[in-house]
C-alpha atoms as a PDB file:
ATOM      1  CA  UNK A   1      -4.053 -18.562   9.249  1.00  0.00           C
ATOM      2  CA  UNK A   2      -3.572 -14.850  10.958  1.00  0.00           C
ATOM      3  CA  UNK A   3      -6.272 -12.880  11.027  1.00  0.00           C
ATOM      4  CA  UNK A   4      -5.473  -9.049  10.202  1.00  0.00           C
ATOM      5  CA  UNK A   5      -6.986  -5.369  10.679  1.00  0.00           C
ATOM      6  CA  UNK A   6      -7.343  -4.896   6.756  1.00  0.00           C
ATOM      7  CA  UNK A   7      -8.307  -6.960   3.655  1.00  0.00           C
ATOM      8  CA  UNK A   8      -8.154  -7.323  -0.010  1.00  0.00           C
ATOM      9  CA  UNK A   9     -10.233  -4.089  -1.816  1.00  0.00           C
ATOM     10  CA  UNK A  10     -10.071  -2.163   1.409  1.00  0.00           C
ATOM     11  CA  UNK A  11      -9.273   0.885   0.940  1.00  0.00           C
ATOM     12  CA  UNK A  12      -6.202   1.975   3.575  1.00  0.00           C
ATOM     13  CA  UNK A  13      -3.736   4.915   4.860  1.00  0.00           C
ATOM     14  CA  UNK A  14       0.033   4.502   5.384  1.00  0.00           C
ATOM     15  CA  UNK A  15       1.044   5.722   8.838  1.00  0.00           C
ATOM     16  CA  UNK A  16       4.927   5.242   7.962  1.00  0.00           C
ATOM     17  CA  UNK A  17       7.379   5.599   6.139  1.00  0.00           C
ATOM     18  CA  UNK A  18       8.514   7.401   2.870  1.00  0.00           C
ATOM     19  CA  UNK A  19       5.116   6.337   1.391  1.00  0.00           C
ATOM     20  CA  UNK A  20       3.372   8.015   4.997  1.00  0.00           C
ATOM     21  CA  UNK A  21      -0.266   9.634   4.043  1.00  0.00           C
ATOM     22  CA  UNK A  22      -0.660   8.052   0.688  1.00  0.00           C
ATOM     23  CA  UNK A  23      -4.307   6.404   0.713  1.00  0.00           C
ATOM     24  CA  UNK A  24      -4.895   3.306  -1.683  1.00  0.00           C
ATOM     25  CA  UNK A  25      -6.626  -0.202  -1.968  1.00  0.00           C
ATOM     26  CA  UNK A  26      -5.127  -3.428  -0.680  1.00  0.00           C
ATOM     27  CA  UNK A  27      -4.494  -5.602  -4.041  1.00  0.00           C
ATOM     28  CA  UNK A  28      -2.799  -8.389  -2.256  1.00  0.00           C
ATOM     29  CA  UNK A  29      -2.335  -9.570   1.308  1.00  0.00           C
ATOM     30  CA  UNK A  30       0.711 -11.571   1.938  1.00  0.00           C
ATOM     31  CA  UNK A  31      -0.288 -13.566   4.904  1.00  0.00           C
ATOM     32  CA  UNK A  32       2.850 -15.220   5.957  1.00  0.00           C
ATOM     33  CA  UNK A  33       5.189 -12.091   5.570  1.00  0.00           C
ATOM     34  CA  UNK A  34       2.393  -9.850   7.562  1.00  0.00           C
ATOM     35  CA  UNK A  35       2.891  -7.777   4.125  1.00  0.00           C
ATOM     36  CA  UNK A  36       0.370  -6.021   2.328  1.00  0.00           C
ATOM     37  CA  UNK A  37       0.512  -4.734  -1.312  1.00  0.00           C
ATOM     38  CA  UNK A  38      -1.155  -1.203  -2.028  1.00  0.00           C
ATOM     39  CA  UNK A  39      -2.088   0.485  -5.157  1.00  0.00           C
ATOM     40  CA  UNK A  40       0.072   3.138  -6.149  1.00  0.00           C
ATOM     41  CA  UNK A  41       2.352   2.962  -2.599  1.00  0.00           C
ATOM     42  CA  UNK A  42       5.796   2.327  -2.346  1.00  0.00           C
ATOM     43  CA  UNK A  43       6.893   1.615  -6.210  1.00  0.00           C
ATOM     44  CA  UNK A  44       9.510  -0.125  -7.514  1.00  0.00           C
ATOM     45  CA  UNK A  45      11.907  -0.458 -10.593  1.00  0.00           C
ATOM     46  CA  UNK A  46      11.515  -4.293 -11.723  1.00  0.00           C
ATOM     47  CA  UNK A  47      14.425  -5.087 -14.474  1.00  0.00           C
ATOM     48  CA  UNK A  48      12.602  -7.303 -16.779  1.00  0.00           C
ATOM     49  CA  UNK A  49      14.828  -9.662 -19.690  1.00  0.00           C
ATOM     50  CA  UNK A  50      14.038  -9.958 -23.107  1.00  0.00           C
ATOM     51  CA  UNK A  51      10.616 -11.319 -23.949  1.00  0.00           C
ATOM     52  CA  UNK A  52       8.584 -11.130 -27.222  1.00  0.00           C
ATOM     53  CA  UNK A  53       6.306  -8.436 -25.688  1.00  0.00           C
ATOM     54  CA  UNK A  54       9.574  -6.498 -24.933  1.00  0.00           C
ATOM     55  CA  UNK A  55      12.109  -7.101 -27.497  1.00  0.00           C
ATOM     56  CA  UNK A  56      14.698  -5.122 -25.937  1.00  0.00           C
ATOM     57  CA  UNK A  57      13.615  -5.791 -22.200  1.00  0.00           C
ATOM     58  CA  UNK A  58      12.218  -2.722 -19.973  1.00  0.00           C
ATOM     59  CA  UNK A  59      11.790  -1.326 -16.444  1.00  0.00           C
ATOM     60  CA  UNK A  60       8.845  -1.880 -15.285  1.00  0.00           C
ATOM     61  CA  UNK A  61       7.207   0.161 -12.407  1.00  0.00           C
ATOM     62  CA  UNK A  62       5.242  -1.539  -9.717  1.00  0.00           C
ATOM     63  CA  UNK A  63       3.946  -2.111  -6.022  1.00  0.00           C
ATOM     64  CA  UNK A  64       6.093  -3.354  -3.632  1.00  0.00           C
ATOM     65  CA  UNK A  65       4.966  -4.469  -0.106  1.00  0.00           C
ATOM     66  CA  UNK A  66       4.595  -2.430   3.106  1.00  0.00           C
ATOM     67  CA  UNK A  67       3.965  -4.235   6.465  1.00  0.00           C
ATOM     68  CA  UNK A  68       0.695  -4.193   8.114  1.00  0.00           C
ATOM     69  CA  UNK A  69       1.627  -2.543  10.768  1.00  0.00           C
ATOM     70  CA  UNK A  70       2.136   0.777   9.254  1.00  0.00           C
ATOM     71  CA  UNK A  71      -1.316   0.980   7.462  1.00  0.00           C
ATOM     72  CA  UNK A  72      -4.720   1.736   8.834  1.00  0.00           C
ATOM     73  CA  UNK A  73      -8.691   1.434   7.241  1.00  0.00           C
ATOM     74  CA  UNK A  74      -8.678   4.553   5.392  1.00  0.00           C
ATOM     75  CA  UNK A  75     -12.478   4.529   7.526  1.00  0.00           C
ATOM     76  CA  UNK A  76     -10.532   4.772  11.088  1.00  0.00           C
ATOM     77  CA  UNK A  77      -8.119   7.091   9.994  1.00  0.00           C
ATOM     78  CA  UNK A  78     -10.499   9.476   8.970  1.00  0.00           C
ATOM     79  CA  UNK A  79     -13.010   9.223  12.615  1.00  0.00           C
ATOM     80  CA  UNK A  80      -9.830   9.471  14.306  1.00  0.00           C
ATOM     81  CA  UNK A  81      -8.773  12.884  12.557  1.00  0.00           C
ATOM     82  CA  UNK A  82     -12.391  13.926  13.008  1.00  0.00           C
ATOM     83  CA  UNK A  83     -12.274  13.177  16.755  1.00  0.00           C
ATOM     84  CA  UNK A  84      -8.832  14.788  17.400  1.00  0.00           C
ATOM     85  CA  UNK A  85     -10.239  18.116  15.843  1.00  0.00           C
ATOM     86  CA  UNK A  86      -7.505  18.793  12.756  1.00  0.00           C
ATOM     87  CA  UNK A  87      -8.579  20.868   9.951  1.00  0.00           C
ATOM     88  CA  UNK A  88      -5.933  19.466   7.488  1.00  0.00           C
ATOM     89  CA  UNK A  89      -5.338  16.259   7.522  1.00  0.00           C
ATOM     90  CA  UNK A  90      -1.880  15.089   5.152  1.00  0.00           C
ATOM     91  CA  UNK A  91      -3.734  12.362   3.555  1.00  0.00           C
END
């Protein structure tokens, strides 16, 4: 199994992307895509069929994946703001 920067309940930055600055917690880490799933980052449209909790199907809003590689420990990302000096940081 790969070992990663981040884990589940951490609570992380996106560095890239459309989603770039959003901070949220890791929900799920999907080890064999290098894939990790954030709360509130990078939302999706699902297109869900009919079901007896919804009768005439729906569109349902949720997380999709962003690769590891493009978040950072929300911990890090704040020293290393602190260290470079910036008053405003866009997270």
């Amino acid at each position: 199994m790969k070992s990663f920067h981040v884990k589940k309940n951490d609570e992380v930055v996106v560095l890239a992307g459309s989603d770039k600055g959003k901070r949220g917690r890791i929900i799920t880490l999907l080890t064999k895509k290098s894939r990790v799933i954030v709360e509130g980052v990078a939302m999706i449209k699902r297109h869900t069929r009919k079901s007896q909790q919804h009768p005439q199907g729906a569109i349902v809003e949720r997380e999709g994946s962003v690769h590891i590689s493009n978040v950072m420990s929300a911990t890090e990302f704040d020293a290393r703001v602190a260290k470079r000096g910036v008053t405003s940081a866009k997270a």
